[in-house]
Protein backbone atom coordinates (compact mmCIF):
# COMPACT_ATOMS: atom_id res chain seq x y z
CA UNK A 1 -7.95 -8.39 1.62
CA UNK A 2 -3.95 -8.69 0.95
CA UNK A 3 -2.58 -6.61 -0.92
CA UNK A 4 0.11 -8.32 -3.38
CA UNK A 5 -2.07 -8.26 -6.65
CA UNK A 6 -2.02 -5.36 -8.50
CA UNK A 7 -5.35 -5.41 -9.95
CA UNK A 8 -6.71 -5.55 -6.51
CA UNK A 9 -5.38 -1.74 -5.70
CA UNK A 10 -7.29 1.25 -6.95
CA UNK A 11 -6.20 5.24 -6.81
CA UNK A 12 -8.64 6.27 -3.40
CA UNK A 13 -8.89 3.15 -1.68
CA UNK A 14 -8.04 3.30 1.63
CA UNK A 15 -5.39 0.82 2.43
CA UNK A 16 -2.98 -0.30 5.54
CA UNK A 17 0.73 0.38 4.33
CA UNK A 18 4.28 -0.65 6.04
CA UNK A 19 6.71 2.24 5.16
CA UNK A 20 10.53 1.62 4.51
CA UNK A 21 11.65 2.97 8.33
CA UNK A 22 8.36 0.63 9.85
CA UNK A 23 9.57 -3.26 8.42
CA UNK A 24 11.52 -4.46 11.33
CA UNK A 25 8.67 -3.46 13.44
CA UNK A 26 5.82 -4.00 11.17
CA UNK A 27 3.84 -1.03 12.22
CA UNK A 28 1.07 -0.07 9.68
CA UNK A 29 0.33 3.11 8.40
CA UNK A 30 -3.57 4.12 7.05
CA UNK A 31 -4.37 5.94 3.96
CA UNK A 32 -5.71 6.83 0.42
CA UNK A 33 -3.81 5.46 -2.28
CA UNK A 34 -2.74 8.74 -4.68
CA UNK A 35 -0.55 7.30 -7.17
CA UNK A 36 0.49 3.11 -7.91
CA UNK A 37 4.44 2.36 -7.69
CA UNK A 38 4.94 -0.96 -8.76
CA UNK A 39 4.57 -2.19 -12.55
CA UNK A 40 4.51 -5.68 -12.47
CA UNK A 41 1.15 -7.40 -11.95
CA UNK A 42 2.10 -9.01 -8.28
CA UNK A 43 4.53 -8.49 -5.39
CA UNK A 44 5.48 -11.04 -2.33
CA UNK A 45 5.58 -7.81 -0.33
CA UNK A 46 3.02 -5.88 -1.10
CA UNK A 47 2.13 -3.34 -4.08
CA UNK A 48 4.29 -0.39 -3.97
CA UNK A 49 1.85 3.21 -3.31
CA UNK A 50 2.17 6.58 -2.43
CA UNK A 51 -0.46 7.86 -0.31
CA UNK A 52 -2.28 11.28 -0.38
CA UNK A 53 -1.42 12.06 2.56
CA UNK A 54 2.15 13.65 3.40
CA UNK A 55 3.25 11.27 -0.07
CA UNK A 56 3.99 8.56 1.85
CA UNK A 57 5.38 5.80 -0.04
CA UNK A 58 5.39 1.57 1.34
CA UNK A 59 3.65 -1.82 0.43
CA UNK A 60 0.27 -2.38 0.71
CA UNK A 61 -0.69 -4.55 3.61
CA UNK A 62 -4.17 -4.53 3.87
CA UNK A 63 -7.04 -3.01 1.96
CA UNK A 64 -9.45 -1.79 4.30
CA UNK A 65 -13.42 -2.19 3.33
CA UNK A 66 -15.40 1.33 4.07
């Protein structure tokens, strides 16, 4: 599942994220959503998050089924 619709992203799912310093090269970063960044309802790039882990904050590539 993408992740450019806001009312697909939930605080505690565990999502695939590309930070700010990772776009040119794409890499992906795993994690549990803490806190949602981005207001509006969708997002080309991906939903804004933090994660709960270190605070990380990029757009939501992938949400990853448990």
């Amino acid at each position: 599942m993408k992740g450019q619709n806001r009312s697909d992203i939930k605080v505690g799912l565990l999502v695939d994220i590309v930070l700010k310093k990772d776009q040119n090269t794409g890499k992906l970063t795993r994690g549990y959503i803490k806190k949602i960044l981005t207001n509006s309802n969708t997002h080309p790039h991906g939903i804004k998050v933090m994660l709960d882990r270190d605070n990380l904050v990029g757009r939501v590539k992938d949400i990853i089924k448990e």
